[in-house]
C-alpha atoms as a PDB file:
ATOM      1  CA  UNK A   1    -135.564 -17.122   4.547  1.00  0.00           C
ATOM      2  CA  UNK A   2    -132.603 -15.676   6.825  1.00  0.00           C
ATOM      3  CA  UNK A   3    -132.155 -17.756  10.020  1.00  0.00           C
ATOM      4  CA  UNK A   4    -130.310 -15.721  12.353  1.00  0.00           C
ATOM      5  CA  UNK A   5    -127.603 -17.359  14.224  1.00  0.00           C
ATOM      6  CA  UNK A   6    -129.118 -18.889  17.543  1.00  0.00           C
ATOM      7  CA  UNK A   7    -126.774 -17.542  20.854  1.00  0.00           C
ATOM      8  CA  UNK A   8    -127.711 -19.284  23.755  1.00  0.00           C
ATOM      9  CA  UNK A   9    -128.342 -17.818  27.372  1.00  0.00           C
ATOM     10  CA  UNK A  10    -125.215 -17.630  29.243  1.00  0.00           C
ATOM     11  CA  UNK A  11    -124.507 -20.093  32.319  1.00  0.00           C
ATOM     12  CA  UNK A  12    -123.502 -19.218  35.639  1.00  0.00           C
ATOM     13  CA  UNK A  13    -120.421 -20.298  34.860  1.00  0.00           C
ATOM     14  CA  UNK A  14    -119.929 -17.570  31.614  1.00  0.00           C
ATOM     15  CA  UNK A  15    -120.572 -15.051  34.372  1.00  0.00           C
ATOM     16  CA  UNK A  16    -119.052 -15.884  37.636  1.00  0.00           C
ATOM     17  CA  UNK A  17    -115.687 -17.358  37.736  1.00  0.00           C
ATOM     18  CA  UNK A  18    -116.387 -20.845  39.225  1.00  0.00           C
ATOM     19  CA  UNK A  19    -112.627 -22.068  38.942  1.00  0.00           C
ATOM     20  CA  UNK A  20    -111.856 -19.104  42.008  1.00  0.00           C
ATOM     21  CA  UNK A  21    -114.971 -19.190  43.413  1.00  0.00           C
ATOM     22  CA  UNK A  22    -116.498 -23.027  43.053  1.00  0.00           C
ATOM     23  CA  UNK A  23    -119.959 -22.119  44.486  1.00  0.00           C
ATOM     24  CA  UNK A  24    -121.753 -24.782  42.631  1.00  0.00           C
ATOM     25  CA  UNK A  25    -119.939 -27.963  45.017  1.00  0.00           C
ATOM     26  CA  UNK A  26    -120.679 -26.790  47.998  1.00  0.00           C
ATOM     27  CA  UNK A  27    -119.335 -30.279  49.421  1.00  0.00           C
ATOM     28  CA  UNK A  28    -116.008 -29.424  47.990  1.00  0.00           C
ATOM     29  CA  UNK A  29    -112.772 -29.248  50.546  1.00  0.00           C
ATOM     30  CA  UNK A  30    -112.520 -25.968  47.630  1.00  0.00           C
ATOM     31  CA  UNK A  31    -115.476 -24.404  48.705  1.00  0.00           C
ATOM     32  CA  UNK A  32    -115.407 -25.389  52.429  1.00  0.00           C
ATOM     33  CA  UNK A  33    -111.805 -23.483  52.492  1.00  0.00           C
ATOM     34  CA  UNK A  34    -113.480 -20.612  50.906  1.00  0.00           C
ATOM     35  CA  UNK A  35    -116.323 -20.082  53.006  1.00  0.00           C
ATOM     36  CA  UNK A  36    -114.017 -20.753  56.300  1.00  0.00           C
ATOM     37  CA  UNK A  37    -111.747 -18.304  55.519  1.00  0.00           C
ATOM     38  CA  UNK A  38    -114.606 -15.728  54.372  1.00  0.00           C
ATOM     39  CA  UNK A  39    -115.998 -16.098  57.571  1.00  0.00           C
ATOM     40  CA  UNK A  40    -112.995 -15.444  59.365  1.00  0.00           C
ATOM     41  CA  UNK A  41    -112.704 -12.088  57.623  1.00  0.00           C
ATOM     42  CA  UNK A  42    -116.289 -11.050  58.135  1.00  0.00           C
ATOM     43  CA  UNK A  43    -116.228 -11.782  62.084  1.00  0.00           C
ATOM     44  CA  UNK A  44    -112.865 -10.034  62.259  1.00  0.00           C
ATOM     45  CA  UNK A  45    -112.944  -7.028  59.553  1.00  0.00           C
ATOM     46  CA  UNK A  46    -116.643  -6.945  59.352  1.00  0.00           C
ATOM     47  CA  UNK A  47    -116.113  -7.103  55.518  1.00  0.00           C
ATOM     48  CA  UNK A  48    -114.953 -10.204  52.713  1.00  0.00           C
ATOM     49  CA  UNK A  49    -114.498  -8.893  49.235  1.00  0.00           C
ATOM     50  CA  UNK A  50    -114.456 -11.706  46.237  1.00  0.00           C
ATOM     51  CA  UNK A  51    -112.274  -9.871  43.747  1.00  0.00           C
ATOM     52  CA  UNK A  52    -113.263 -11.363  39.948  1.00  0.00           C
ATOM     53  CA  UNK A  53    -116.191 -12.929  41.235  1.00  0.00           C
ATOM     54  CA  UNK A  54    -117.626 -11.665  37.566  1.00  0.00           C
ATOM     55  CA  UNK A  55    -115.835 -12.416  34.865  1.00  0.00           C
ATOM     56  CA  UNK A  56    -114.185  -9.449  32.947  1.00  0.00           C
ATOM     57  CA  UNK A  57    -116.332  -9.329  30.088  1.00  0.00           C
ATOM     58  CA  UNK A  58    -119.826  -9.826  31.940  1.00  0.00           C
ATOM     59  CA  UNK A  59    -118.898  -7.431  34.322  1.00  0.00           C
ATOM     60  CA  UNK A  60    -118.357  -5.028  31.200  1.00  0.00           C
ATOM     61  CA  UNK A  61    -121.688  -5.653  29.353  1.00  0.00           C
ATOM     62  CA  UNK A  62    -122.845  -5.099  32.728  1.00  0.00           C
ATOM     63  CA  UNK A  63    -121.848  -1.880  33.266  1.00  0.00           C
ATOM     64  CA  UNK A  64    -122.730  -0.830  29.752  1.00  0.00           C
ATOM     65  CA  UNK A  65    -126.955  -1.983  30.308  1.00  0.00           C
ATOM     66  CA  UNK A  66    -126.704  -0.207  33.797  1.00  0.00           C
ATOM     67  CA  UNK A  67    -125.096   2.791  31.673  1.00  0.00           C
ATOM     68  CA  UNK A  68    -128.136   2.617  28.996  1.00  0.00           C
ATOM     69  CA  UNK A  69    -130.576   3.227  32.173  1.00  0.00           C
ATOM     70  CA  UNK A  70    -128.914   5.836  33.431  1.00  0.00           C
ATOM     71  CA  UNK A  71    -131.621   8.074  32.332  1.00  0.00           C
ATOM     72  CA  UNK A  72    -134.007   6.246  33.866  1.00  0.00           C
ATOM     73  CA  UNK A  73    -132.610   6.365  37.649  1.00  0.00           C
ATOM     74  CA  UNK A  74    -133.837   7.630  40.360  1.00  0.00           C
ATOM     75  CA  UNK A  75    -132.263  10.977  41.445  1.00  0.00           C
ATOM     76  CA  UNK A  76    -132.519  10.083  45.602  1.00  0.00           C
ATOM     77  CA  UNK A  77    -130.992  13.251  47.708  1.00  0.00           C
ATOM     78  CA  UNK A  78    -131.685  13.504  51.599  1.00  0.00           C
ATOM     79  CA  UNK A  79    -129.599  15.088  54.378  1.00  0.00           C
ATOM     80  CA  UNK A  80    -129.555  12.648  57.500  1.00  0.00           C
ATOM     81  CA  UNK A  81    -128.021  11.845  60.324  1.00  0.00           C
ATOM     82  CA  UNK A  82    -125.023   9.003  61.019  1.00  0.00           C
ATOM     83  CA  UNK A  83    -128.149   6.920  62.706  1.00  0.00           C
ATOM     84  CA  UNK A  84    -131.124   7.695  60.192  1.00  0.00           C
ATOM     85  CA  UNK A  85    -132.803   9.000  62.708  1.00  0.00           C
ATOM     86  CA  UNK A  86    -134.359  12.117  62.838  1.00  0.00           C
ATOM     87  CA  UNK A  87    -132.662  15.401  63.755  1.00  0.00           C
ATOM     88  CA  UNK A  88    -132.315  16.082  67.552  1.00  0.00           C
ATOM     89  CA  UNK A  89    -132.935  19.820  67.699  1.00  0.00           C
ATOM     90  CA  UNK A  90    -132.825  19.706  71.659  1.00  0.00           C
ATOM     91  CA  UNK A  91    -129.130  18.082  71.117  1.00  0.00           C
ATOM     92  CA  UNK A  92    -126.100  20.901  70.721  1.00  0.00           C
ATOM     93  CA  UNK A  93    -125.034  21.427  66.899  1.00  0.00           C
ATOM     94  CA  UNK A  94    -121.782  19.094  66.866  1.00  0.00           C
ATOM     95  CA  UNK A  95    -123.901  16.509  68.722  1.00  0.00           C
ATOM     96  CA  UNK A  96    -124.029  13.406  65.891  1.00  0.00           C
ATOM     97  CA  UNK A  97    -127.746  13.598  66.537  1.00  0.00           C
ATOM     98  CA  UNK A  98    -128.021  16.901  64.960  1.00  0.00           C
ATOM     99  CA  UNK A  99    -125.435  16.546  62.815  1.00  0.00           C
ATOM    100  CA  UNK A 100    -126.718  16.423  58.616  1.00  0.00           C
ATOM    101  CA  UNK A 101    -124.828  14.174  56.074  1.00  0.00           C
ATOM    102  CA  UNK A 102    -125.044  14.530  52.465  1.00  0.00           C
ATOM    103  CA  UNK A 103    -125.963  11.587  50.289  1.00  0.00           C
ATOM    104  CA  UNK A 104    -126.743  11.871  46.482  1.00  0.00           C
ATOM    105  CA  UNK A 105    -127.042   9.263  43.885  1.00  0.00           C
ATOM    106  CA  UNK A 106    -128.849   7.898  41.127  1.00  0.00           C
ATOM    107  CA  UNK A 107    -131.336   4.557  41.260  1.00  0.00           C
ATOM    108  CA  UNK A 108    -132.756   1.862  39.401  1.00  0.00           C
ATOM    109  CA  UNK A 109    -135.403  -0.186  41.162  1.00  0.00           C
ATOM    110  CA  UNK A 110    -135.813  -3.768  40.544  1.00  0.00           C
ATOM    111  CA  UNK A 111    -139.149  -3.582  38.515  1.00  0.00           C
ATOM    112  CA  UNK A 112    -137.184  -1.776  36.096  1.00  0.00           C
ATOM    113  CA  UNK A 113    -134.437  -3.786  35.487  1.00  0.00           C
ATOM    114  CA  UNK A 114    -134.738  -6.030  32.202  1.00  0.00           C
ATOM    115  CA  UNK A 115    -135.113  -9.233  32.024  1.00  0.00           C
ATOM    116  CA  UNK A 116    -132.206  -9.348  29.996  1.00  0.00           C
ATOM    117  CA  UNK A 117    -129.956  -7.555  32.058  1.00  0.00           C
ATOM    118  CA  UNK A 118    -127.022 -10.060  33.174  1.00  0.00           C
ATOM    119  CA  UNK A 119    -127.163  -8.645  36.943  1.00  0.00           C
ATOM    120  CA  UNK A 120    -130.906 -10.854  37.372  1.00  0.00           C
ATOM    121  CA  UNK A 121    -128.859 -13.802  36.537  1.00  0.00           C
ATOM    122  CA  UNK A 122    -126.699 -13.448  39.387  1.00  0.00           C
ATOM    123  CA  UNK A 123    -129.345 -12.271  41.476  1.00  0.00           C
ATOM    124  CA  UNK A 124    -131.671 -15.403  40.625  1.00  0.00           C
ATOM    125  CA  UNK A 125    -128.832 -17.573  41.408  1.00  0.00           C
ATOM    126  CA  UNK A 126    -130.106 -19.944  43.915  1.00  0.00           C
ATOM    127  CA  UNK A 127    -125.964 -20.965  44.134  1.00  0.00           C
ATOM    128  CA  UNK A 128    -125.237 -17.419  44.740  1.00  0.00           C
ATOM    129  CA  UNK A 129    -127.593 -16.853  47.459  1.00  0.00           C
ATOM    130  CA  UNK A 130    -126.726 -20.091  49.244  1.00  0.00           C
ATOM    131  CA  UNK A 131    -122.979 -19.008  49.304  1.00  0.00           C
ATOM    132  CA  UNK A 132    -123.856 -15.958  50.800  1.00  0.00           C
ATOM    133  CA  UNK A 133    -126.143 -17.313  53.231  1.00  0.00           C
ATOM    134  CA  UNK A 134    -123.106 -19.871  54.131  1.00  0.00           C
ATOM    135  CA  UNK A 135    -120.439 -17.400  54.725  1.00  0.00           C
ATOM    136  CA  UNK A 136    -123.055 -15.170  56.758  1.00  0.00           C
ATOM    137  CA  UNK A 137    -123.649 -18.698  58.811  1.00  0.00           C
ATOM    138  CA  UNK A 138    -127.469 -18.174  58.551  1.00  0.00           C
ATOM    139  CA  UNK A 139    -129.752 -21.171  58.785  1.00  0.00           C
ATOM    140  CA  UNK A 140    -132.122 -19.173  56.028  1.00  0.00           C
ATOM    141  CA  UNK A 141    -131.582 -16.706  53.801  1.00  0.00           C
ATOM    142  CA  UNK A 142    -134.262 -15.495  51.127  1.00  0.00           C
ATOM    143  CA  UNK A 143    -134.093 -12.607  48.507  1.00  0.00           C
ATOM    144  CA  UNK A 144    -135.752  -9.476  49.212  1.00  0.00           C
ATOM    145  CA  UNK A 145    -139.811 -10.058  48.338  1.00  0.00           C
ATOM    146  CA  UNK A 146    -140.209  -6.108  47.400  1.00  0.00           C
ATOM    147  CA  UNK A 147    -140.766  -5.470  43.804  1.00  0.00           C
ATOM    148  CA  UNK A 148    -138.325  -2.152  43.588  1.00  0.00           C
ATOM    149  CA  UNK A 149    -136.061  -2.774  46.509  1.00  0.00           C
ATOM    150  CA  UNK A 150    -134.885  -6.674  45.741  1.00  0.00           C
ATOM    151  CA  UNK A 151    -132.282  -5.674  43.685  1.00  0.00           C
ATOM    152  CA  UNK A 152    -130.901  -1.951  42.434  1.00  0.00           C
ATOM    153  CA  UNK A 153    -128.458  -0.347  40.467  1.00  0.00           C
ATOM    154  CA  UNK A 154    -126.775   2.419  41.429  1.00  0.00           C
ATOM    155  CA  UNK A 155    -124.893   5.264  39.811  1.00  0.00           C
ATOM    156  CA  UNK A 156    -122.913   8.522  41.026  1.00  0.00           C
ATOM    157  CA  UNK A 157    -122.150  11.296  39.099  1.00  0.00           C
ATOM    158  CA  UNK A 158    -119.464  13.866  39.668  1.00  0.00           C
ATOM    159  CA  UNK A 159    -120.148  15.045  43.423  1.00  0.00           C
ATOM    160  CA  UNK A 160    -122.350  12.485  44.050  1.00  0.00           C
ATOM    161  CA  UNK A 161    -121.712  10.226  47.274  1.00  0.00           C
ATOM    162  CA  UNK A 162    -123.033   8.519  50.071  1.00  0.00           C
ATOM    163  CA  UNK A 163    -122.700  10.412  53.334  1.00  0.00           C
ATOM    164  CA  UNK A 164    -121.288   8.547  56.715  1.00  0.00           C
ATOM    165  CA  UNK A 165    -123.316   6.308  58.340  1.00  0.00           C
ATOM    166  CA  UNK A 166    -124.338   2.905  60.153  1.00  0.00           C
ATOM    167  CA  UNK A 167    -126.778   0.649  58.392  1.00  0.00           C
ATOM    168  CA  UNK A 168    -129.959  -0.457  59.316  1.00  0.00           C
ATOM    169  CA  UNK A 169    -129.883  -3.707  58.773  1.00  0.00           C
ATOM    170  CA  UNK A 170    -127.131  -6.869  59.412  1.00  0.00           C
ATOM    171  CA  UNK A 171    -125.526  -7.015  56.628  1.00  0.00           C
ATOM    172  CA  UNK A 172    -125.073  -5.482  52.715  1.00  0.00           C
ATOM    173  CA  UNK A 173    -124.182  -7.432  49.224  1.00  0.00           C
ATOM    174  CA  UNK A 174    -123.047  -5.576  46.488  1.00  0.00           C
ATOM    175  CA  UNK A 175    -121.056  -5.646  43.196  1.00  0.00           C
ATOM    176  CA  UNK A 176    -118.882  -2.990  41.563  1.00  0.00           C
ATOM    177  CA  UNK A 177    -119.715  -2.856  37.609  1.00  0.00           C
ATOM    178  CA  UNK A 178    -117.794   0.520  36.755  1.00  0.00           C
ATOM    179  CA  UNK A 179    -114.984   2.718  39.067  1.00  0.00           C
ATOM    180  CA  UNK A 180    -115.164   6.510  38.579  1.00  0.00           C
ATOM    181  CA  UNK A 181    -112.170   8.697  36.988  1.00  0.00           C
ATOM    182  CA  UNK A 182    -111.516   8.916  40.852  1.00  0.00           C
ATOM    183  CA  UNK A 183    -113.119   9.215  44.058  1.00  0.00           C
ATOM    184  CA  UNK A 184    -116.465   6.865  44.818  1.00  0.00           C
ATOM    185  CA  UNK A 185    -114.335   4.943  47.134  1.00  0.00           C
ATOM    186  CA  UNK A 186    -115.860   2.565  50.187  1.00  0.00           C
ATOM    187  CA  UNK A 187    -114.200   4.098  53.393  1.00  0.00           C
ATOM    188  CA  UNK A 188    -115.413   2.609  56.529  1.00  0.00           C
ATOM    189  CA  UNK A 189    -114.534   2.661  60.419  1.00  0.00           C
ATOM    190  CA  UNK A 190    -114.718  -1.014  62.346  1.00  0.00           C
ATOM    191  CA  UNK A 191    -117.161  -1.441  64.775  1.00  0.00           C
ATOM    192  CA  UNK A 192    -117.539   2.573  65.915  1.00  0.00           C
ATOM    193  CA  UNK A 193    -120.717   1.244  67.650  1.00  0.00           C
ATOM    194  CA  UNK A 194    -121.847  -1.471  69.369  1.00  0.00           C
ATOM    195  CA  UNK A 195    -125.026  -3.109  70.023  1.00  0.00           C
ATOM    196  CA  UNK A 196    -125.550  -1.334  73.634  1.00  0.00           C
ATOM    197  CA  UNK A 197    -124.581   1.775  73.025  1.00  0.00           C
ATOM    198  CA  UNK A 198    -124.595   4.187  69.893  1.00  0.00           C
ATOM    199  CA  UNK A 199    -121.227   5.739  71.436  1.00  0.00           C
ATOM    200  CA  UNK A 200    -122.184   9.591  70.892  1.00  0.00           C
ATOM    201  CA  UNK A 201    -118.730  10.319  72.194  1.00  0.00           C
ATOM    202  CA  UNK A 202    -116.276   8.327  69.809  1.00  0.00           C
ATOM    203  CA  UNK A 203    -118.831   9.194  66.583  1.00  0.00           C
ATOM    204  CA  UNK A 204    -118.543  13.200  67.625  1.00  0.00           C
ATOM    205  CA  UNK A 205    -115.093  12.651  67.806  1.00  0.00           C
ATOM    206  CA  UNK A 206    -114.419  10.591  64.828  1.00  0.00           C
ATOM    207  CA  UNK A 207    -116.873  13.828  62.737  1.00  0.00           C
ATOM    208  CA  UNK A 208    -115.046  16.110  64.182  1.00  0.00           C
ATOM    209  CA  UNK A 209    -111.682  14.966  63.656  1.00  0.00           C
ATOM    210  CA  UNK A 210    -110.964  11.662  60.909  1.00  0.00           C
ATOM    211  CA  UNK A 211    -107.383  11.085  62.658  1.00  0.00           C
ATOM    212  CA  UNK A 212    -109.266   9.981  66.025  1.00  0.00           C
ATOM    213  CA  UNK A 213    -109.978   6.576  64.448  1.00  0.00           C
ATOM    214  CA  UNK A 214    -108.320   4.492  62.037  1.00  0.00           C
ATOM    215  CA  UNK A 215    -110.403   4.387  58.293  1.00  0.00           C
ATOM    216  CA  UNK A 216    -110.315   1.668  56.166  1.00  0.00           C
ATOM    217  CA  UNK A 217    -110.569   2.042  51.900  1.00  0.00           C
ATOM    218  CA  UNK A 218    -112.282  -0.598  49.889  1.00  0.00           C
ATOM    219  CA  UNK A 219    -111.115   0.858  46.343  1.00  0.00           C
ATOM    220  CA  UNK A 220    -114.211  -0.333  43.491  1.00  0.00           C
ATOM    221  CA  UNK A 221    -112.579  -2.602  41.161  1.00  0.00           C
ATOM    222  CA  UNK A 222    -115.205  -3.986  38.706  1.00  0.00           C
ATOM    223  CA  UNK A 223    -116.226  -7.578  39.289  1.00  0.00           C
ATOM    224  CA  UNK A 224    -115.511  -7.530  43.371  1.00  0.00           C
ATOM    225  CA  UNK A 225    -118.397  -9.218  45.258  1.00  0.00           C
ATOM    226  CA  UNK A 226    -118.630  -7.334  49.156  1.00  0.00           C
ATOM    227  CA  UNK A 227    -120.526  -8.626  52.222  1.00  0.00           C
ATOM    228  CA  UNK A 228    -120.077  -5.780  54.607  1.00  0.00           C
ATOM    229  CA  UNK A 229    -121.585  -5.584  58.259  1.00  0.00           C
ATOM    230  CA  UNK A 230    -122.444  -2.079  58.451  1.00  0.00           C
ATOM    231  CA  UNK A 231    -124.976  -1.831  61.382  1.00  0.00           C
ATOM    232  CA  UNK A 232    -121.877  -1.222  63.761  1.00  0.00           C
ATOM    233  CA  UNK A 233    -118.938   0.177  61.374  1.00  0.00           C
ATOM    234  CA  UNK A 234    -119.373   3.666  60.128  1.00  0.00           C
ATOM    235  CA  UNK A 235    -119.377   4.319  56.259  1.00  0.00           C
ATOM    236  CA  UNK A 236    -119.647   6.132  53.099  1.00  0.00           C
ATOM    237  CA  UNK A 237    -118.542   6.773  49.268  1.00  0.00           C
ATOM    238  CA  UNK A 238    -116.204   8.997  48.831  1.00  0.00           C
ATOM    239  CA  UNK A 239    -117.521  12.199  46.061  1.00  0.00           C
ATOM    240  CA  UNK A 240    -116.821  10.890  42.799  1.00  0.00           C
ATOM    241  CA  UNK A 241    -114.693  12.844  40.201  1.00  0.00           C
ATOM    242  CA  UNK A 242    -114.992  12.993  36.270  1.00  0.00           C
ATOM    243  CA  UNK A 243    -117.656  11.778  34.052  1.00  0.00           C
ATOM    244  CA  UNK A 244    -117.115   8.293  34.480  1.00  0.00           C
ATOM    245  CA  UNK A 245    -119.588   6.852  36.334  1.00  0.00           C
ATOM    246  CA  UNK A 246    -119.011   5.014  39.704  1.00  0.00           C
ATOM    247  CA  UNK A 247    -121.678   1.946  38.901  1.00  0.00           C
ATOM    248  CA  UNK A 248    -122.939  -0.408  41.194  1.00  0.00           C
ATOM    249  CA  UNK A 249    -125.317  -3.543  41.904  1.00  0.00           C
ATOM    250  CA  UNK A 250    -126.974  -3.731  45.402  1.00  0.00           C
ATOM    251  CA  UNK A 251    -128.541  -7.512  46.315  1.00  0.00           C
ATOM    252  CA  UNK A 252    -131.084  -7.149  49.133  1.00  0.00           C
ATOM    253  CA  UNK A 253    -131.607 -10.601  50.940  1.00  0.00           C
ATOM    254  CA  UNK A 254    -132.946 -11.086  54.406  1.00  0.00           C
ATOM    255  CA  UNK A 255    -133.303 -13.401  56.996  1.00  0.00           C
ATOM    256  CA  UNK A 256    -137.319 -14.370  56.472  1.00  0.00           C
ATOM    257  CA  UNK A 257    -139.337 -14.582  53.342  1.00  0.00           C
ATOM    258  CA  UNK A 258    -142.008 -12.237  52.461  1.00  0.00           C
ATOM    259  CA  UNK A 259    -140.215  -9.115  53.735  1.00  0.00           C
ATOM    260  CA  UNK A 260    -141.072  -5.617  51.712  1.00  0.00           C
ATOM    261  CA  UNK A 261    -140.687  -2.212  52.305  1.00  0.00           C
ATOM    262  CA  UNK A 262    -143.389   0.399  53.515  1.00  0.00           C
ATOM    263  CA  UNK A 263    -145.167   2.775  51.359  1.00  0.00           C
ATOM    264  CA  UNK A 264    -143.048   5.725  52.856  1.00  0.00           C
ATOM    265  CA  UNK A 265    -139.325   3.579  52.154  1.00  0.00           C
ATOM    266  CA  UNK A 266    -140.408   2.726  48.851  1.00  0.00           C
ATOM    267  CA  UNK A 267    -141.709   7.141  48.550  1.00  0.00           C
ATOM    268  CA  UNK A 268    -138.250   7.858  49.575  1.00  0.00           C
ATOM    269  CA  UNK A 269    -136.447   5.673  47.874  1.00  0.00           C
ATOM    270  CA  UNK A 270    -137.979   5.431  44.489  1.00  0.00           C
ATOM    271  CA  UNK A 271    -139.870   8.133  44.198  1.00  0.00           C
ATOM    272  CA  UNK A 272    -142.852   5.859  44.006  1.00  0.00           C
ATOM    273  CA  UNK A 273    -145.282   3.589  45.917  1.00  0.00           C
ATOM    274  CA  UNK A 274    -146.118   1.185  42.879  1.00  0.00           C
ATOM    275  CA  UNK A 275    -143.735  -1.219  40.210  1.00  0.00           C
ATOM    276  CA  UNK A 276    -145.416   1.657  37.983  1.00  0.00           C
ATOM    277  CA  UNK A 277    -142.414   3.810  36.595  1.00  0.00           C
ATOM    278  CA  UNK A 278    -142.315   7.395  37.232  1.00  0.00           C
ATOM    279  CA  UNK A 279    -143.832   9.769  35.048  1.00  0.00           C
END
């Protein structure tokens, strides 16, 4: 009889690099420093970026599952405004309100992600999720309870991108697994809104002219972790160029447990109501 050679599951440790990013001794002066400084850059640039937070070669065999579903995504188009809220017809046509971005890309929903795709592990990580929750300075932090929206992967295609806009909720988690030939890049502008007011004026401005505010570029570089506070900073992917695909990971945690999306997010999303694929 042949016995196959026996490989066993990779550790955390195989996947993230735990040396630059020691998220399993959370009493560590190491990891104290880390989350400090994190939070620093989230309160003042609304963003902190982990650069090799995945390891080279898990990042890779990342990107090449997410590449094997491709055909399997979700093609999600809709034209929107900056706010996600519905056109203002009674608004004039430059009026952000009325205004219609473009986004375009390609999705796989949670139920359809294998078990033995590398991106659950990090996902399941209860270390990972309480280092986020830390440098977010939550007292609670749970992952996402819906079955297709918990965790995605994303990919753009030539001309694909994600048009400006503000988020709807706090905060975002992702992970770059692929860059494109060129293009897909993460351009934002800080804080463009506030809490009180959805500032009509400087948003019109900003569409109508880029040079009126000052963007920032978050180039993809495979393996970068990014907590981004997009409910008050305007953003978007650049259109990606070439045939390489700009791949992604999206982790969806929130601040109470039990939380899912409505039958019409998880329609427009997904392209379905159930875990049942698509026909």
């Amino acid at each position: 009889m042949t016995t196959l050679p026996f490989t066993p599951a990779p550790t955390l440790g195989d996947l993230v690099d735990l040396e630059q990013y020691p998220i399993t001794d959370r009493s560590s002066s190491a990891y104290l420093d880390l989350v400090t400084r994190s939070q620093s850059l989230l309160a003042e640039e609304g963003v902190a970026i982990f650069p090799g937070f995945v390891r080279n070669p898990s990042v890779e065999a990342m990107a090449q599952q997410t590449l094997a579903l491709h055909p399997r995504m979700f093609h999600f188009r809709e034209n929107h405004t900056v706010y996600f809220k519905p056109q203002d017809e009674s608004v004039d046509p430059q009026h952000p309100l009325r205004r219609l971005m473009n986004t375009a890309k390609d999705t796989v929903a949670y139920a359809d992600i294998p078990d033995e795709h590398l991106i659950r592990q990090i996902y399941g990580s209860d270390d990972v999720l309480a280092f986020i929750k830390d440098v977010l300075d939550l007292d609670a932090l749970y992952r996402h309870a819906d079955p297709l929206a918990a965790l995605n992967l994303q990919g753009f295609t030539a001309g694909q991108e994600l048009g400006w806009h503000f988020d709807r909720s706090d905060f975002s988690v992702t992970l770059s697994l692929q860059a494109a030939n060129a293009g897909g890049d993460f351009e934002y502008v800080r804080m463009l809104r506030n809490e009180n007011d959805d500032c009509y004026d400087a948003v019109r401005g900003f569409l109508d002219d880029a040079q009126t505010q000052q963007v920032e570029v978050l180039p993809q570089v495979p393996g970068t972790l990014t907590l981004f506070r997009g409910r008050y900073s305007l953003h978007r992917v650049t259109p990606v160029q070439g045939d390489r695909l700009r791949l992604n990971a999206v982790f969806a945690y929130v601040d109470r447990p039990d939380v899912e999306f409505s039958a019409y997010a998880r329609q427009l999303f997904y392209g379905r109501t159930s875990v049942d694929p698509v026909a």
